[in-house]
C-alpha atoms as a PDB file:
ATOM      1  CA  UNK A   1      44.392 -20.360-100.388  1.00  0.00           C
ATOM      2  CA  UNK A   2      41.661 -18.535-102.201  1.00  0.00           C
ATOM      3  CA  UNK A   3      38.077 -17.901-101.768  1.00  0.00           C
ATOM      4  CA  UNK A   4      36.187 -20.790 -99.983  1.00  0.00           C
ATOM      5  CA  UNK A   5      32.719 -20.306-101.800  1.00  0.00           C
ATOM      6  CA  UNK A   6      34.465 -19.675-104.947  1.00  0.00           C
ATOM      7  CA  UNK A   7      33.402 -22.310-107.757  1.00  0.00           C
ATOM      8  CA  UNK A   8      36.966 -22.136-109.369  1.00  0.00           C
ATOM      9  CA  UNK A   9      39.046 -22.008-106.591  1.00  0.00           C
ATOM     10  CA  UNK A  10      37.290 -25.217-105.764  1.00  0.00           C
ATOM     11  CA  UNK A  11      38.029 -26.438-108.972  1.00  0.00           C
ATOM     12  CA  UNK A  12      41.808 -24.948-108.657  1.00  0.00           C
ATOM     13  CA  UNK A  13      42.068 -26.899-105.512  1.00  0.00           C
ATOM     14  CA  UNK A  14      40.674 -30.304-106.863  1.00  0.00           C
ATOM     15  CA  UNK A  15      37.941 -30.130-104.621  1.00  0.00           C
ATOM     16  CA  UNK A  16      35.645 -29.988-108.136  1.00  0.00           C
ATOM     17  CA  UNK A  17      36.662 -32.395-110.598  1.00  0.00           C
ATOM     18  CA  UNK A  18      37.678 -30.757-113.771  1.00  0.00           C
ATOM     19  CA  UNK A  19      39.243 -32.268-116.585  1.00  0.00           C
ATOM     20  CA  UNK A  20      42.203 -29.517-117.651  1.00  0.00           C
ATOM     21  CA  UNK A  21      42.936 -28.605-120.864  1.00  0.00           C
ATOM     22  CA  UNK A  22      46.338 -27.156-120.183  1.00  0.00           C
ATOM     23  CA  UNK A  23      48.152 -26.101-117.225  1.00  0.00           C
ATOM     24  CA  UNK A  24      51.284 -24.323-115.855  1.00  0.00           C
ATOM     25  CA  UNK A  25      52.286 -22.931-112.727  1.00  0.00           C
ATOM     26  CA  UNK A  26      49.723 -20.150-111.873  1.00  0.00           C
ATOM     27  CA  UNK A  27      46.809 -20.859-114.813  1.00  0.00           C
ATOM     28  CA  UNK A  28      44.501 -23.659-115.867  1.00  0.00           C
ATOM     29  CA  UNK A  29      41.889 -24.143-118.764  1.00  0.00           C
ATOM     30  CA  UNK A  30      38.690 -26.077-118.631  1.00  0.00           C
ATOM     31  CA  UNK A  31      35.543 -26.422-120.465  1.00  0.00           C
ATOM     32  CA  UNK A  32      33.032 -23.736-119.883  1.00  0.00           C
ATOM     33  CA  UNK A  33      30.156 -25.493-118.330  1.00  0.00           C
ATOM     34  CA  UNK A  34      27.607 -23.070-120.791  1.00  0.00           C
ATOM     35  CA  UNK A  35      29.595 -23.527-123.730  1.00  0.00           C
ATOM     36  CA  UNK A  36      28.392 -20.606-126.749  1.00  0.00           C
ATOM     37  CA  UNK A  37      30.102 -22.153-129.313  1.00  0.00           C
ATOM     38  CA  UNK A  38      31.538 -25.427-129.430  1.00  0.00           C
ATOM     39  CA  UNK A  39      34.628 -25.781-127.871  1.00  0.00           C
ATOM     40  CA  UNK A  40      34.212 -22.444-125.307  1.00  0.00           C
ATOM     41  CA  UNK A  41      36.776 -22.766-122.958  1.00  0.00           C
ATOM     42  CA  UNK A  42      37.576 -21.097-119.425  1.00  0.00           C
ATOM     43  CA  UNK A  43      41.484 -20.061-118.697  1.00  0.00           C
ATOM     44  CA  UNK A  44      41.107 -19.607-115.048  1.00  0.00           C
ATOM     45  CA  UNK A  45      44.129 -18.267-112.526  1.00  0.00           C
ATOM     46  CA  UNK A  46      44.901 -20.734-109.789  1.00  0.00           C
ATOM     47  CA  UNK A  47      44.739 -18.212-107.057  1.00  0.00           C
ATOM     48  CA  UNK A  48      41.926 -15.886-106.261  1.00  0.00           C
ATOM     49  CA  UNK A  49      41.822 -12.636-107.638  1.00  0.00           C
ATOM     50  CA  UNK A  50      38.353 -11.124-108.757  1.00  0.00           C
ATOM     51  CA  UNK A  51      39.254  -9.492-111.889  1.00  0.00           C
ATOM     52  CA  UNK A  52      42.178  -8.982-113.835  1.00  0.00           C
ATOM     53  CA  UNK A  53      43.105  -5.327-111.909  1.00  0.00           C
ATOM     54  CA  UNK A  54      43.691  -7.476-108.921  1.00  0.00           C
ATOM     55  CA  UNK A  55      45.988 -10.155-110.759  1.00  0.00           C
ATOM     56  CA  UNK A  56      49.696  -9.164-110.447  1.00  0.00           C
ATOM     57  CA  UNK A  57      51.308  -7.964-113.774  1.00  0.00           C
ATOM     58  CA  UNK A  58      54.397 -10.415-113.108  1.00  0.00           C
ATOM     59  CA  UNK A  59      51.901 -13.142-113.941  1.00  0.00           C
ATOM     60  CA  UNK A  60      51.444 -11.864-117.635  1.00  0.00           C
ATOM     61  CA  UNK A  61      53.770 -14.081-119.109  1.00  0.00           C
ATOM     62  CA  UNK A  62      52.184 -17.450-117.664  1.00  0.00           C
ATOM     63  CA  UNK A  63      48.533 -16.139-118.675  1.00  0.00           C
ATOM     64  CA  UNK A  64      49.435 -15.541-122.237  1.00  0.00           C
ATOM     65  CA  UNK A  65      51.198 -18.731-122.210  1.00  0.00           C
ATOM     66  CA  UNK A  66      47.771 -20.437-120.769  1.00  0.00           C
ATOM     67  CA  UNK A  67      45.720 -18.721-123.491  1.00  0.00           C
ATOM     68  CA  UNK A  68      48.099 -19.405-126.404  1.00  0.00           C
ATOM     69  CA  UNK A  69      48.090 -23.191-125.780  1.00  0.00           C
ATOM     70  CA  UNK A  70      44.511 -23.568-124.882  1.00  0.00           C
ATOM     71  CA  UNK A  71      43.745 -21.601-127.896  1.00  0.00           C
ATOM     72  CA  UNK A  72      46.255 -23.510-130.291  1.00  0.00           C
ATOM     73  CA  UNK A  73      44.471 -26.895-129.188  1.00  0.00           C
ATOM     74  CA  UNK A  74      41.037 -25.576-129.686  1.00  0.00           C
ATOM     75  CA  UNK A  75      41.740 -24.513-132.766  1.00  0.00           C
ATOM     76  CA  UNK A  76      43.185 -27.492-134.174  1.00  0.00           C
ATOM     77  CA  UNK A  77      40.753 -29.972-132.324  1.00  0.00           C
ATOM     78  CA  UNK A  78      37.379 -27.872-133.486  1.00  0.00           C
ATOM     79  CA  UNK A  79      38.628 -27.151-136.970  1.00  0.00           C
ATOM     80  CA  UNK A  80      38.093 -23.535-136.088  1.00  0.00           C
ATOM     81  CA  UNK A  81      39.352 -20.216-138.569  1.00  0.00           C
ATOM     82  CA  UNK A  82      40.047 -18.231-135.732  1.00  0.00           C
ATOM     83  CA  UNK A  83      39.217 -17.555-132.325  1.00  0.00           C
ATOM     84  CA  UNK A  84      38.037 -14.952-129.194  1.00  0.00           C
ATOM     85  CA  UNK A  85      39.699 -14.071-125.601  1.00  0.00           C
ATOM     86  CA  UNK A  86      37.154 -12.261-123.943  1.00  0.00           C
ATOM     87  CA  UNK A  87      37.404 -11.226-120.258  1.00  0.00           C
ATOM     88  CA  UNK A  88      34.888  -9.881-118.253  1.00  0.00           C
ATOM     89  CA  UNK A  89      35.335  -7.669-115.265  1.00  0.00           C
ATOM     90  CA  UNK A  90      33.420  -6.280-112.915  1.00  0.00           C
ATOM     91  CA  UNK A  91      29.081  -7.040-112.582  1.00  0.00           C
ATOM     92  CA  UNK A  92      28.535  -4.184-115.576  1.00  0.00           C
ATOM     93  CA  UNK A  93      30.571  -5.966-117.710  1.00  0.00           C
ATOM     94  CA  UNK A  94      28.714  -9.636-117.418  1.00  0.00           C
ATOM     95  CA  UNK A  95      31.590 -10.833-114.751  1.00  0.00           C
ATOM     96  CA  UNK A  96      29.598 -13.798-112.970  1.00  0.00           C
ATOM     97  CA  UNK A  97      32.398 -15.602-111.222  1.00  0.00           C
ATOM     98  CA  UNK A  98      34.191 -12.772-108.973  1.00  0.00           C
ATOM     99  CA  UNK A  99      37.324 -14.766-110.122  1.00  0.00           C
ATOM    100  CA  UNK A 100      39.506 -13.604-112.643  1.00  0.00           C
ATOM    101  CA  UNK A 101      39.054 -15.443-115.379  1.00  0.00           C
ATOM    102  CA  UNK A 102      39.637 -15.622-119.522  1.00  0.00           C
ATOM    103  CA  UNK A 103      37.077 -17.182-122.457  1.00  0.00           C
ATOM    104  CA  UNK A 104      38.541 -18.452-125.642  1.00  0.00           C
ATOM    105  CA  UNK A 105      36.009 -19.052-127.680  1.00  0.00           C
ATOM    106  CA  UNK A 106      37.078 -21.075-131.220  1.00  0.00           C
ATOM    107  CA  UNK A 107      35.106 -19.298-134.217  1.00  0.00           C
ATOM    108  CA  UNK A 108      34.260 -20.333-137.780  1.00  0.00           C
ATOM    109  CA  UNK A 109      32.795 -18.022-140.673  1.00  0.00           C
ATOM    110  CA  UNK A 110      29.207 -17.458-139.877  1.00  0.00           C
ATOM    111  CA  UNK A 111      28.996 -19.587-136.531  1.00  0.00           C
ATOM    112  CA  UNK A 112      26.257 -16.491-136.195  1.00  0.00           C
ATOM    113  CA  UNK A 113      28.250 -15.457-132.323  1.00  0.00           C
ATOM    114  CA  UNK A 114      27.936 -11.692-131.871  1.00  0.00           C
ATOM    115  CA  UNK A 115      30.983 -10.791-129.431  1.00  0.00           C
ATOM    116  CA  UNK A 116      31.487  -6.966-128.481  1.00  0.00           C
ATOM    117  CA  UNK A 117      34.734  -5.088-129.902  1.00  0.00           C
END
């Protein structure tokens, strides 16, 4: 299943090792390979879909329930004061990966990151 030139359905199918943060049925988080701030993480959906208009809504619950977790562990592992979910869809918007995917990015008071919104 999934897109065979596709960098994270690789990783989704093992075929890349990654070591996962947290996992449940339909989502997994990783380390972003370019971290911008220490501890940047990737929540990434197991299947293929290029953005997040594609995803199915009825996966909404398991997505938030990726991000919270992954988020909660940054957090407390990188000392952080807050933290970012950023998703980018679509080549305008800085998508690289046509695979739907989620950044969390764990933030401290003047870590000098400039994120749009």
């Amino acid at each position: 299943m999934g897109n065979q030139e596709c960098i994270f359905c690789k990783i989704s199918n093992n075929e890349i090792a990654a070591e996962r943060i947290y996992e449940n049925d339909n989502f997994f988080s990783i380390s972003d390979a370019n971290p911008k701030v220490e501890g940047h993480s990737l929540v990434i959906s197991k299947r293929h879909f290029e953005t997040i208009l594609d995803m199915p809504s009825s996966l909404g619950t398991e997505l938030l329930d990726c991000i919270k977790k992954t988020a909660a562990m940054l957090v407390e592992k990188h000392n952080s004061e807050g933290f970012n979910v950023v998703s980018n869809n679509f080549e305008a918007a800085g998508q690289v990966v046509k695979h739907v995917h989620f950044h969390i990015l764990p933030r401290k008071k003047g870590d000098g990151v400039r994120v749009v919104g």
